[in-house]
PDB file of N, CA and C in Angstrom:
ATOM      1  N   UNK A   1      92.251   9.892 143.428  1.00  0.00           N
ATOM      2  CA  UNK A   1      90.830   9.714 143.218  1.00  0.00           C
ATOM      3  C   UNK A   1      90.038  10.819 143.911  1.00  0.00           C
ATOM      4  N   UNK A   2      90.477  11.418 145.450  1.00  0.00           N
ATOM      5  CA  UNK A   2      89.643  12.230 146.071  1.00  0.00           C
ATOM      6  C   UNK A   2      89.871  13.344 145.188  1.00  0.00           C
ATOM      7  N   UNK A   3      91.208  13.965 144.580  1.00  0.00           N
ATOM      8  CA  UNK A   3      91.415  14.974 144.067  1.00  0.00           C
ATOM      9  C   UNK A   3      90.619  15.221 142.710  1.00  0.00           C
ATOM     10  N   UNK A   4      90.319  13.994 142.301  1.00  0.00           N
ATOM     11  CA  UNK A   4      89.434  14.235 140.775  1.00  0.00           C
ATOM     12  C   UNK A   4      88.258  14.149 141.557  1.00  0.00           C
ATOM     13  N   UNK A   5      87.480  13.987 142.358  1.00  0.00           N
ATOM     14  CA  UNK A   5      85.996  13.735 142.917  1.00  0.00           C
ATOM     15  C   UNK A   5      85.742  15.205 143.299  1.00  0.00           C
ATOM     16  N   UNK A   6      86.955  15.789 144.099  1.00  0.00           N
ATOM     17  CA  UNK A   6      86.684  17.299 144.407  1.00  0.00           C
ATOM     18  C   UNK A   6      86.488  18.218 143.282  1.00  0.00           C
ATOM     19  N   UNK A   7      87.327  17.958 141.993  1.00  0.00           N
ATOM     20  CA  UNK A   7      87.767  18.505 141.082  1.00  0.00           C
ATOM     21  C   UNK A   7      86.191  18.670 140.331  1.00  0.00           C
ATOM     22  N   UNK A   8      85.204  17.441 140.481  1.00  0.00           N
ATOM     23  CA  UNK A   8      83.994  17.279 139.324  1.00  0.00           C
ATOM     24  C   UNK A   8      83.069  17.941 140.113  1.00  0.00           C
ATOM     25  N   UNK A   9      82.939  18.224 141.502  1.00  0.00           N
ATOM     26  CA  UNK A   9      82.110  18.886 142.406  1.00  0.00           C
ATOM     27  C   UNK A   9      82.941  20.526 142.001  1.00  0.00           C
ATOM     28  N   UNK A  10      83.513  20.737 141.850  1.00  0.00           N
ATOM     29  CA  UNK A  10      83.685  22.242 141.321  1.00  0.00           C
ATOM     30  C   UNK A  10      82.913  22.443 140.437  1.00  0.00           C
ATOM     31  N   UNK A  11      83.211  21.971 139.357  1.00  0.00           N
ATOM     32  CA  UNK A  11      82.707  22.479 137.930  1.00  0.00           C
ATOM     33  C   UNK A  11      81.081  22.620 138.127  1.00  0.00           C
ATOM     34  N   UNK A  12      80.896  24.084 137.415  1.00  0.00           N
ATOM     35  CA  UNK A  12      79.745  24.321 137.009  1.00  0.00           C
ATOM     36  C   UNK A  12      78.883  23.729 136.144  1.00  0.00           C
ATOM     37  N   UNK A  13      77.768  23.418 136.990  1.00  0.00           N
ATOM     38  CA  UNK A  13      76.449  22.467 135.753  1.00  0.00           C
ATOM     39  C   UNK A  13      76.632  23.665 134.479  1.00  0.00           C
ATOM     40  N   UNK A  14      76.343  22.745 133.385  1.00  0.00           N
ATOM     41  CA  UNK A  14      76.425  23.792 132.190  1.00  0.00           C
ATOM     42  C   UNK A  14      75.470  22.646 131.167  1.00  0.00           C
ATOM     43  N   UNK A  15      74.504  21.352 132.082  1.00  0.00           N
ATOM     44  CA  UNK A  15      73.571  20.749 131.174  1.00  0.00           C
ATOM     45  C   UNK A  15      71.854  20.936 132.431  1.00  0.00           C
ATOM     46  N   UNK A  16      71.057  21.650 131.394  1.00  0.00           N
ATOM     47  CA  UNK A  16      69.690  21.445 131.290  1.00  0.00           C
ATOM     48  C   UNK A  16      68.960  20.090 131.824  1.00  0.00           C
ATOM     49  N   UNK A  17      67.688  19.790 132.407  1.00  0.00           N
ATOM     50  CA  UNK A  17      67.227  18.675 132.781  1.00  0.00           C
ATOM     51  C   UNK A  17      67.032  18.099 131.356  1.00  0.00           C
ATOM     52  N   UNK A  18      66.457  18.975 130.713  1.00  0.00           N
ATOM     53  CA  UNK A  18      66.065  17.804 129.514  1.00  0.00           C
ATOM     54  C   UNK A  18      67.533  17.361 128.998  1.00  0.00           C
ATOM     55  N   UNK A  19      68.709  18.067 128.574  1.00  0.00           N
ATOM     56  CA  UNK A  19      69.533  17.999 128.249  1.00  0.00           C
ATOM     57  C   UNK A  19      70.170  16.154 128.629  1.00  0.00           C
ATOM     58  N   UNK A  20      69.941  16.792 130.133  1.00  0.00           N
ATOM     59  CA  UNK A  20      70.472  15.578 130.553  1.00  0.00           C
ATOM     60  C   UNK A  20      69.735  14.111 130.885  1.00  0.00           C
ATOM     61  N   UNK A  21      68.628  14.577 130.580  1.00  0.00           N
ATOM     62  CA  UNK A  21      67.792  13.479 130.263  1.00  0.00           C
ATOM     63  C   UNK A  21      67.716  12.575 129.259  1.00  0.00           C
ATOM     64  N   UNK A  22      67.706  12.926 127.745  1.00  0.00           N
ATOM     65  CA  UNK A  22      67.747  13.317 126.720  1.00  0.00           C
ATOM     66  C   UNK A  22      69.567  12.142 126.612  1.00  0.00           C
ATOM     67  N   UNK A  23      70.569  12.464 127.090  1.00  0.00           N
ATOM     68  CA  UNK A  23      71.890  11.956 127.034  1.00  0.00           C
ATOM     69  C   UNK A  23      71.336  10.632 127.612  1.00  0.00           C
ATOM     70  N   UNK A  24      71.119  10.509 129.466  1.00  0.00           N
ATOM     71  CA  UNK A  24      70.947   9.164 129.932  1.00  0.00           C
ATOM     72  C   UNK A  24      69.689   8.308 128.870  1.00  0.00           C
ATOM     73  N   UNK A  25      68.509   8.536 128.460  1.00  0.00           N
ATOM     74  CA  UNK A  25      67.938   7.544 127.641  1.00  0.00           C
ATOM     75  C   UNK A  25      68.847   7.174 125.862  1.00  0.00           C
ATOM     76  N   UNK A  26      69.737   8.000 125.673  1.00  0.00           N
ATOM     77  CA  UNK A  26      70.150   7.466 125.069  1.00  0.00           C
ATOM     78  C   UNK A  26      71.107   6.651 125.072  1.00  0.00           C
ATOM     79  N   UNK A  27      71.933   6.826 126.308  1.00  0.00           N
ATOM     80  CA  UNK A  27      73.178   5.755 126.719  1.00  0.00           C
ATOM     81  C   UNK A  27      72.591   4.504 127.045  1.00  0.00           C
ATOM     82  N   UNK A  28      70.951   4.653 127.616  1.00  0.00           N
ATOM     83  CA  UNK A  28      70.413   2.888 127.673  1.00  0.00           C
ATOM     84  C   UNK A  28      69.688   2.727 126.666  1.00  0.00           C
ATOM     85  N   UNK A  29      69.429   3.415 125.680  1.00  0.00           N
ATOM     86  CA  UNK A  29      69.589   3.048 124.098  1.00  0.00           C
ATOM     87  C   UNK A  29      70.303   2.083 123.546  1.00  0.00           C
ATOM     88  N   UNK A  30      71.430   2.676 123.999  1.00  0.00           N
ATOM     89  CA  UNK A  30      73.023   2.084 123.520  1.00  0.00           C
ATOM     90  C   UNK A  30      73.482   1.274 124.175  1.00  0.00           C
ATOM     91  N   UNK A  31      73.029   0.781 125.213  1.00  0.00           N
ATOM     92  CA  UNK A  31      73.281  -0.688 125.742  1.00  0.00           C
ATOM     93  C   UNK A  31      72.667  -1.589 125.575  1.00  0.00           C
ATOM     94  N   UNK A  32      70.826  -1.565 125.344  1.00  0.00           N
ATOM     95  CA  UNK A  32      70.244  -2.014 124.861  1.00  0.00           C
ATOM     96  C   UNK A  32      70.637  -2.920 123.603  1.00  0.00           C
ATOM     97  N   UNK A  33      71.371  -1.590 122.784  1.00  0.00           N
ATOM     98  CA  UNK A  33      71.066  -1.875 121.272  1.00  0.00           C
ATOM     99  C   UNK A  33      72.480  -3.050 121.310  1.00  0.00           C
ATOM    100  N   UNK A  34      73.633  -2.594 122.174  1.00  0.00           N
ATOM    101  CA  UNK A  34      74.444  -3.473 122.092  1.00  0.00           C
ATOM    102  C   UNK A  34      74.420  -4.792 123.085  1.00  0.00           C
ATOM    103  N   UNK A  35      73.396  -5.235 124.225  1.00  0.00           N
ATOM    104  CA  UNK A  35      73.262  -6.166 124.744  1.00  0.00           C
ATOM    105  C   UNK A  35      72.427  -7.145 124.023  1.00  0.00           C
ATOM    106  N   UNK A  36      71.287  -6.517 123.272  1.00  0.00           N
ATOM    107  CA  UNK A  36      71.287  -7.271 122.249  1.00  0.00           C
ATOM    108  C   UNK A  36      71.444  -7.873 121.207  1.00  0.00           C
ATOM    109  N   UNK A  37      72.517  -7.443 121.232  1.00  0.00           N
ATOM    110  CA  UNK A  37      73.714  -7.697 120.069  1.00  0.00           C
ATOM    111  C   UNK A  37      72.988  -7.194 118.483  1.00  0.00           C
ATOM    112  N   UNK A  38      72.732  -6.344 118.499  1.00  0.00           N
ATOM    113  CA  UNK A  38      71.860  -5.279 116.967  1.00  0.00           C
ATOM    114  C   UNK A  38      73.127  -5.005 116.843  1.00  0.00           C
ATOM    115  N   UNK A  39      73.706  -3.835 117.518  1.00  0.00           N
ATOM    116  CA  UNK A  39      75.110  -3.628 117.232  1.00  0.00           C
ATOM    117  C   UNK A  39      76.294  -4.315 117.748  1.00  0.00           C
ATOM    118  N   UNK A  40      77.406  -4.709 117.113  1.00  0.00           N
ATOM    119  CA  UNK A  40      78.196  -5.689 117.157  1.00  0.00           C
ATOM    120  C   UNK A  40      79.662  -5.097 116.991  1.00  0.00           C
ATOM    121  N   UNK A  41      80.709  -5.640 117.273  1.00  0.00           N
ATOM    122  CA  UNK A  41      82.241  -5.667 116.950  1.00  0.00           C
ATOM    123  C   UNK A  41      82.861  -4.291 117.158  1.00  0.00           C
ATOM    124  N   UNK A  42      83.256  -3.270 116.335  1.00  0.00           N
ATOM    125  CA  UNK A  42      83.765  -2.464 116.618  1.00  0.00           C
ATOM    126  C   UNK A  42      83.053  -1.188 116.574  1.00  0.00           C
ATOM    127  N   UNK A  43      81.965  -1.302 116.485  1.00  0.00           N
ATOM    128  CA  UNK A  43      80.674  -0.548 116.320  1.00  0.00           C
ATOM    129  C   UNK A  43      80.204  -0.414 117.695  1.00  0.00           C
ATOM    130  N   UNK A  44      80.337  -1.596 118.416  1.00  0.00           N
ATOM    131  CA  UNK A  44      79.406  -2.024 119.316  1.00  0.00           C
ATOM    132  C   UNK A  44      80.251  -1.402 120.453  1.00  0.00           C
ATOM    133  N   UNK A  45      81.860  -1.251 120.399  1.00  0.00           N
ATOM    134  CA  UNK A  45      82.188  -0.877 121.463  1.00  0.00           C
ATOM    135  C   UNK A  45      82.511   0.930 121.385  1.00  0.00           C
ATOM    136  N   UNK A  46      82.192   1.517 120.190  1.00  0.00           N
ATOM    137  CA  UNK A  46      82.231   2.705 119.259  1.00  0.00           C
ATOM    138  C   UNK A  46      81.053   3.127 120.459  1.00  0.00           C
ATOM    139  N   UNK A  47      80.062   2.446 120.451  1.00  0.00           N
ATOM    140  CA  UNK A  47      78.704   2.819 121.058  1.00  0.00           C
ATOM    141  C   UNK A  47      78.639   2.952 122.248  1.00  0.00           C
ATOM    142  N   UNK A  48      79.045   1.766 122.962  1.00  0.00           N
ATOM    143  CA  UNK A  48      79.489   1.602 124.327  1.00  0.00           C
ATOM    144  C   UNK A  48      80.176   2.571 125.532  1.00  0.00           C
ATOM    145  N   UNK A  49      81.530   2.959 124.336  1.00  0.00           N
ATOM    146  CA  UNK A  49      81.951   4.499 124.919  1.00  0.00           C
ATOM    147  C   UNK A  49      81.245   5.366 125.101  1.00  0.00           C
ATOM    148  N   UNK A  50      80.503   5.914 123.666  1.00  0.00           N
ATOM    149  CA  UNK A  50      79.582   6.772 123.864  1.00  0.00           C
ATOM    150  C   UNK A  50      78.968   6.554 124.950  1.00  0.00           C
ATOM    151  N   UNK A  51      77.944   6.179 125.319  1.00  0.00           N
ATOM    152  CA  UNK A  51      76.888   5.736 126.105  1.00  0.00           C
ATOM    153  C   UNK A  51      77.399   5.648 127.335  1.00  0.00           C
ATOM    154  N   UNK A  52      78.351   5.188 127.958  1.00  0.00           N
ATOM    155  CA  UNK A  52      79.257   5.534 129.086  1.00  0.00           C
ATOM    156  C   UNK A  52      79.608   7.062 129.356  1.00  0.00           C
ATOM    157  N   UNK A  53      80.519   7.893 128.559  1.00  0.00           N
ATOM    158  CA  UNK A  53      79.931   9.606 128.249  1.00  0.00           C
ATOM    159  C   UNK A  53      79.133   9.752 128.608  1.00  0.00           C
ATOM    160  N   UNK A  54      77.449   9.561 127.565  1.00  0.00           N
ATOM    161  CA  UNK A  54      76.598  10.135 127.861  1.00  0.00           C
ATOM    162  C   UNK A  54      76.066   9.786 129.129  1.00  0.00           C
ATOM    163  N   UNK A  55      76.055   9.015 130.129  1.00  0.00           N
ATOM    164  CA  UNK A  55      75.530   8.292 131.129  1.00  0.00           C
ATOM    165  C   UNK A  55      75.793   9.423 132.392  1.00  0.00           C
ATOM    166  N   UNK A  56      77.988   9.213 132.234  1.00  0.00           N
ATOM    167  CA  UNK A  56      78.392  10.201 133.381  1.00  0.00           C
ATOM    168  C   UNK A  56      78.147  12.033 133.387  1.00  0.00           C
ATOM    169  N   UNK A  57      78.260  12.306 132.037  1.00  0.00           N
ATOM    170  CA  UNK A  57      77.864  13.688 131.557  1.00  0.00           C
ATOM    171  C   UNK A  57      76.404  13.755 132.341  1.00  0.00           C
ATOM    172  N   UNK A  58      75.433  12.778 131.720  1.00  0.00           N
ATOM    173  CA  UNK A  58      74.052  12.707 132.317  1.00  0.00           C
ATOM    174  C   UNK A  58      74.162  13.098 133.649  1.00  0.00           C
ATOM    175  N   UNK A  59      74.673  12.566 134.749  1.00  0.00           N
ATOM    176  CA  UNK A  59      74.518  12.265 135.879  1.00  0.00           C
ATOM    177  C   UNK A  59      75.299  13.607 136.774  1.00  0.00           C
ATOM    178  N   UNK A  60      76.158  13.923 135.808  1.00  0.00           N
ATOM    179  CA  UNK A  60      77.062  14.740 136.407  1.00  0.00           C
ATOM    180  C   UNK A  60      76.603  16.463 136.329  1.00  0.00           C
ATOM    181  N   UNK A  61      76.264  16.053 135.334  1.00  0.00           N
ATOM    182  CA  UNK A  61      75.115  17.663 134.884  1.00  0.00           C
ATOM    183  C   UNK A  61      76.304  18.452 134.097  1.00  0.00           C
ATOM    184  N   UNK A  62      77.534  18.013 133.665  1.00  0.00           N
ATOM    185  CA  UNK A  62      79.027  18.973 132.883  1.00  0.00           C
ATOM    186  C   UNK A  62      78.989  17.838 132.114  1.00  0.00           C
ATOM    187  N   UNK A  63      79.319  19.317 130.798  1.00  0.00           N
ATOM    188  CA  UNK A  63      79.573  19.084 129.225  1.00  0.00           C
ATOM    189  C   UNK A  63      80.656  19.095 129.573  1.00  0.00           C
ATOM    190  N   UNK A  64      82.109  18.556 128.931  1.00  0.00           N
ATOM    191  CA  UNK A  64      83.318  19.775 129.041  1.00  0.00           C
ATOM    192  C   UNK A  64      83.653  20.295 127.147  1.00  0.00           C
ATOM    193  N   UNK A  65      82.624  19.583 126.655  1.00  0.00           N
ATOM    194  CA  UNK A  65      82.659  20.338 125.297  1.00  0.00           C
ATOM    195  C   UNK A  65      81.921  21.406 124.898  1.00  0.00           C
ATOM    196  N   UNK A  66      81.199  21.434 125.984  1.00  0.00           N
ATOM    197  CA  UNK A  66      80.190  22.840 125.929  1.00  0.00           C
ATOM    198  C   UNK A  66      80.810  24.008 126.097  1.00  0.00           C
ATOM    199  N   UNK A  67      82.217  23.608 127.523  1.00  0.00           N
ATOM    200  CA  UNK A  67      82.940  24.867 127.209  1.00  0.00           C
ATOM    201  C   UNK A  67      83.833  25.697 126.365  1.00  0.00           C
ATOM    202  N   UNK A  68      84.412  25.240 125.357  1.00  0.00           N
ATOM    203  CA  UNK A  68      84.773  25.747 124.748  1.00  0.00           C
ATOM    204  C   UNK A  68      84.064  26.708 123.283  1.00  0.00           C
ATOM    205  N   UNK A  69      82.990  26.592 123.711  1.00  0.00           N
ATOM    206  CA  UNK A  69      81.574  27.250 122.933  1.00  0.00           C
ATOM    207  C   UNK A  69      81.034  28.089 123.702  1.00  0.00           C
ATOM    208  N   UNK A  70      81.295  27.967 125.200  1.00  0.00           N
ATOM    209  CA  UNK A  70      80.451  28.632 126.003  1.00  0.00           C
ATOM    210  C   UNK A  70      79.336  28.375 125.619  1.00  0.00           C
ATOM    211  N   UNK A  71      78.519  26.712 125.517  1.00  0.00           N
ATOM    212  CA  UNK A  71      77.190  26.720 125.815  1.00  0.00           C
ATOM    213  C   UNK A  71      76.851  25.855 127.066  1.00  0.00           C
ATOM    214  N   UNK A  72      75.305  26.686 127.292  1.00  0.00           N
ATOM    215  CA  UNK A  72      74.858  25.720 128.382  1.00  0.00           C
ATOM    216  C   UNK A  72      73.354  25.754 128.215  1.00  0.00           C
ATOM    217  N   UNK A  73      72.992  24.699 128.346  1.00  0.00           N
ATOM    218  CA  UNK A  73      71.635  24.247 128.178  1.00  0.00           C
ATOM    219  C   UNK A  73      70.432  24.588 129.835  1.00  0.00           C
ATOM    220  N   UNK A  74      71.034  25.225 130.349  1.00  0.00           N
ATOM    221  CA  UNK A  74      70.808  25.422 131.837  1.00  0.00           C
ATOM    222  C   UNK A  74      69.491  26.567 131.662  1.00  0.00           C
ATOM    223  N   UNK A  75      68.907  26.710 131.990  1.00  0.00           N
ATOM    224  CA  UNK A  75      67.794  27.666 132.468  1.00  0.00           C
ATOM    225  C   UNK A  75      68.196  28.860 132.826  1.00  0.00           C
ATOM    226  N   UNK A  76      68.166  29.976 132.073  1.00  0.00           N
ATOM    227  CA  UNK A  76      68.344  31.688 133.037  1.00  0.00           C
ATOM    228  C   UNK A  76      67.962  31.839 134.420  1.00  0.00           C
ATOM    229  N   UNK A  77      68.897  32.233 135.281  1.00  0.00           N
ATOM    230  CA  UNK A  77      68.030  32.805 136.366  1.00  0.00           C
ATOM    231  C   UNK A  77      67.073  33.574 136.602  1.00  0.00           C
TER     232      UNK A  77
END
């Protein structure tokens, strides 16, 4: 566990504030939509994942699909 905690403190931010703003309101979108049961069954947990993603991505400020595009939503110095 310490070795993956060190491992996510390496990686370079490669998400934008809005970026990552933008991800967390939509992951409580997606809990929303599935605590109120709008979305349901295998949809609902389709969503759930997502929204878990987008939550830790959010929080974490790393895409890791950005890298293989080399994008980053980050601001120029």
């Amino acid at each position: 566990m310490i070795k993956k905690l060190k491992y996510c403190m390496m990686m370079k931010k490669n998400m934008g504030s809005i970026d990552r703003t933008l991800r967390l309101l939509v992951a409580v979108l997606f809990v929303v939509l599935y605590a109120t049961e709008v979305i349901t069954g295998t949809w609902g947990i389709i969503v759930m994942v997502l929204a878990i993603i987008f939550a830790v991505t959010g929080f974490i400020g790393f895409c890791p699909l950005y890298l293989p595009f080399g994008i980053s939503t980050m601001k120029k110095k």
